[in-house]
Protein backbone atom coordinates (compact mmCIF):
# COMPACT_ATOMS: atom_id res chain seq x y z
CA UNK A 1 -33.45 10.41 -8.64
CA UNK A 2 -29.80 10.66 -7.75
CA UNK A 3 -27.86 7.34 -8.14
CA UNK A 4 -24.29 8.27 -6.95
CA UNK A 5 -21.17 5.49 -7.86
CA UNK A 6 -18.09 4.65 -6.16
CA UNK A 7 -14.91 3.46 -7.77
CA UNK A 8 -11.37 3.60 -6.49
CA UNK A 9 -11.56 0.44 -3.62
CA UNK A 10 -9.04 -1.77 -3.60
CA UNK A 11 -6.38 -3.89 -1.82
CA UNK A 12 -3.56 -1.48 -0.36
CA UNK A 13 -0.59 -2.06 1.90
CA UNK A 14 -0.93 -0.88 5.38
CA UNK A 15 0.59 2.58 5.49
CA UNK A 16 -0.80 3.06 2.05
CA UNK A 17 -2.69 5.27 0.13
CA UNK A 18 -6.16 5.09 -1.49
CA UNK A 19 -8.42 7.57 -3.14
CA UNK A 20 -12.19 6.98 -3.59
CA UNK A 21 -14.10 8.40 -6.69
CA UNK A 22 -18.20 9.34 -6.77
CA UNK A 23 -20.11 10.32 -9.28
CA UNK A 24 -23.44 10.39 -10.19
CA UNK A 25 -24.76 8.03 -12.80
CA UNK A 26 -26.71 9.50 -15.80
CA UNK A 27 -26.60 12.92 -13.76
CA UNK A 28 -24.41 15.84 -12.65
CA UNK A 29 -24.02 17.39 -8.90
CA UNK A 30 -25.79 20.46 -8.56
CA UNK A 31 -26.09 23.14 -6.86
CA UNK A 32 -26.74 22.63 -3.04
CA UNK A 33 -26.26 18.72 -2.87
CA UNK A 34 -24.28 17.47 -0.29
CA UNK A 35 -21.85 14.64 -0.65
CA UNK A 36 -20.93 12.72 2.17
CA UNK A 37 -18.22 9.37 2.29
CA UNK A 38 -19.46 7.15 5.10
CA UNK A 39 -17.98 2.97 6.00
CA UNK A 40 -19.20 0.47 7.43
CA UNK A 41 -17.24 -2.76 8.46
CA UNK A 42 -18.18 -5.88 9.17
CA UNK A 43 -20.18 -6.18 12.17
CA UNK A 44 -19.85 -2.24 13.05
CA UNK A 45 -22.59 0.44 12.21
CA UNK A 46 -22.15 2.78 9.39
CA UNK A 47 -20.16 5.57 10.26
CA UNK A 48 -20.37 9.44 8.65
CA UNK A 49 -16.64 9.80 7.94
CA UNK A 50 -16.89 13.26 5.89
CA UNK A 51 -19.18 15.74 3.94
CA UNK A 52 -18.95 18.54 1.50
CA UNK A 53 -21.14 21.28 -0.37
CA UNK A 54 -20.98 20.73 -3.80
CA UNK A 55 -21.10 24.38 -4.40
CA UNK A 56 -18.86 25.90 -2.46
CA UNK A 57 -16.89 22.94 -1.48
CA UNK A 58 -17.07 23.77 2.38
CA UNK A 59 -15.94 20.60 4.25
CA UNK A 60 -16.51 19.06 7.49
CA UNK A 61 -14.91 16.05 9.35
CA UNK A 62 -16.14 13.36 12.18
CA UNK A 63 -13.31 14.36 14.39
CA UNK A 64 -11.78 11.08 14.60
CA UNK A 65 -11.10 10.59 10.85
CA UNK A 66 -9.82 14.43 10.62
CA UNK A 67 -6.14 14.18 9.60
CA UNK A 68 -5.83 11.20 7.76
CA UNK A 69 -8.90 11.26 5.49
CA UNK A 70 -9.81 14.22 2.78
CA UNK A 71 -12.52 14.84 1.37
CA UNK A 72 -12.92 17.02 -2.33
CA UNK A 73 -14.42 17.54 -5.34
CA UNK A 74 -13.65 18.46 -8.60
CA UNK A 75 -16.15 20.78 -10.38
CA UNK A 76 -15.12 20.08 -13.57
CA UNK A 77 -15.02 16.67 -13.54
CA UNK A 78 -17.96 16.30 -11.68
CA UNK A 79 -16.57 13.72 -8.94
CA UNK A 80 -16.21 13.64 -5.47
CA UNK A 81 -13.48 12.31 -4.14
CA UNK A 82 -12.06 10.73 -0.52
CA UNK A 83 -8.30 10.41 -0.16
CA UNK A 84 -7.42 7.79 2.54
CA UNK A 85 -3.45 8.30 3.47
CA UNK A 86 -1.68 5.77 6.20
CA UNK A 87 -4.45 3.23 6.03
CA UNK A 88 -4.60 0.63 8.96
CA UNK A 89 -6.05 -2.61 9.86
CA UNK A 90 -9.27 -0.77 11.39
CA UNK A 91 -9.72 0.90 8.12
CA UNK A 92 -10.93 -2.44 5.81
CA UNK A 93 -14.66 -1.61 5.49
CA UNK A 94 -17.13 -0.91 2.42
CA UNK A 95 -17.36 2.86 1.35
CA UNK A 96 -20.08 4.36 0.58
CA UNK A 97 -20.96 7.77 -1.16
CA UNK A 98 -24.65 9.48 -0.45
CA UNK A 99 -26.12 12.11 -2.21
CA UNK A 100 -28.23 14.96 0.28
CA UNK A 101 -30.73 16.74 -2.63
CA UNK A 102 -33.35 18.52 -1.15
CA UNK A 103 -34.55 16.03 1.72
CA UNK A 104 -33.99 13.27 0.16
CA UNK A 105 -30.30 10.68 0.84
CA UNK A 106 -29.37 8.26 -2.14
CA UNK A 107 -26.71 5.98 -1.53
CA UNK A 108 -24.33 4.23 -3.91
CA UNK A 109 -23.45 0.62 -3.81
CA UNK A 110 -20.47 1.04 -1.88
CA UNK A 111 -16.56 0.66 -2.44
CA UNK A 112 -14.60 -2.33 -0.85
CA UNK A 113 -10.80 -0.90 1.03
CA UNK A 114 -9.16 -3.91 1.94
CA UNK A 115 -5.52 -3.61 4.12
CA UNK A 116 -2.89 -6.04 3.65
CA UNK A 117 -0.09 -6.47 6.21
């Protein structure tokens, strides 16, 4: 089973910058996985900010994060990554990396982005 991990949350300025790492614990990405970033802030529903192929790296965006947010990876270094640039008070949620292999979703643990003023 895939067990994905996030690192890289923190405490940031507003108008900052932030990147989030995921990887996969005692595994490797492969192949056709899909990696997705999604948050979720207090009181608010989990929301799906960005995904990407693992293979081929092909991208797509909810359309309100697009500009701000960017998702990656790096093949070699078997990571995912989500930069965050000009973070705002509305951004302060947990982060969370899932894992699409085959049918089945694992989620990580989840990375905490806190804004300061």
């Amino acid at each position: 089973q895939v067990q994905p991990v996030e690192s890289g949350g923190g405490l940031v300025q507003a108008g900052g910058s932030l990147t989030l790492s995921c990887s996969v614990s005692g595994g490797t990405f492969v192949g056709d996985d899909m990696v997705a970033w999604y948050r979720q802030a207090p009181g608010k529903e989990r929301e799906v900010i960005a995904t990407i192929t693992w293979d081929d790296g092909s991208r797509h965006y909810t359309d309100s994060m697009r500009g701000r947010f960017t998702i990656y990876r790096n093949y070699h270094e078997n990571r995912a990554f989500l930069h965050m640039n000009g973070l705002q008070f509305e951004d302060p949620a947990l982060y969370y990396c899932s894992v699409k292999r085959g049918s089945v979703v694992s989620w990580g643990q989840g990375t905490q982005v806190t804004v300061s003023s």
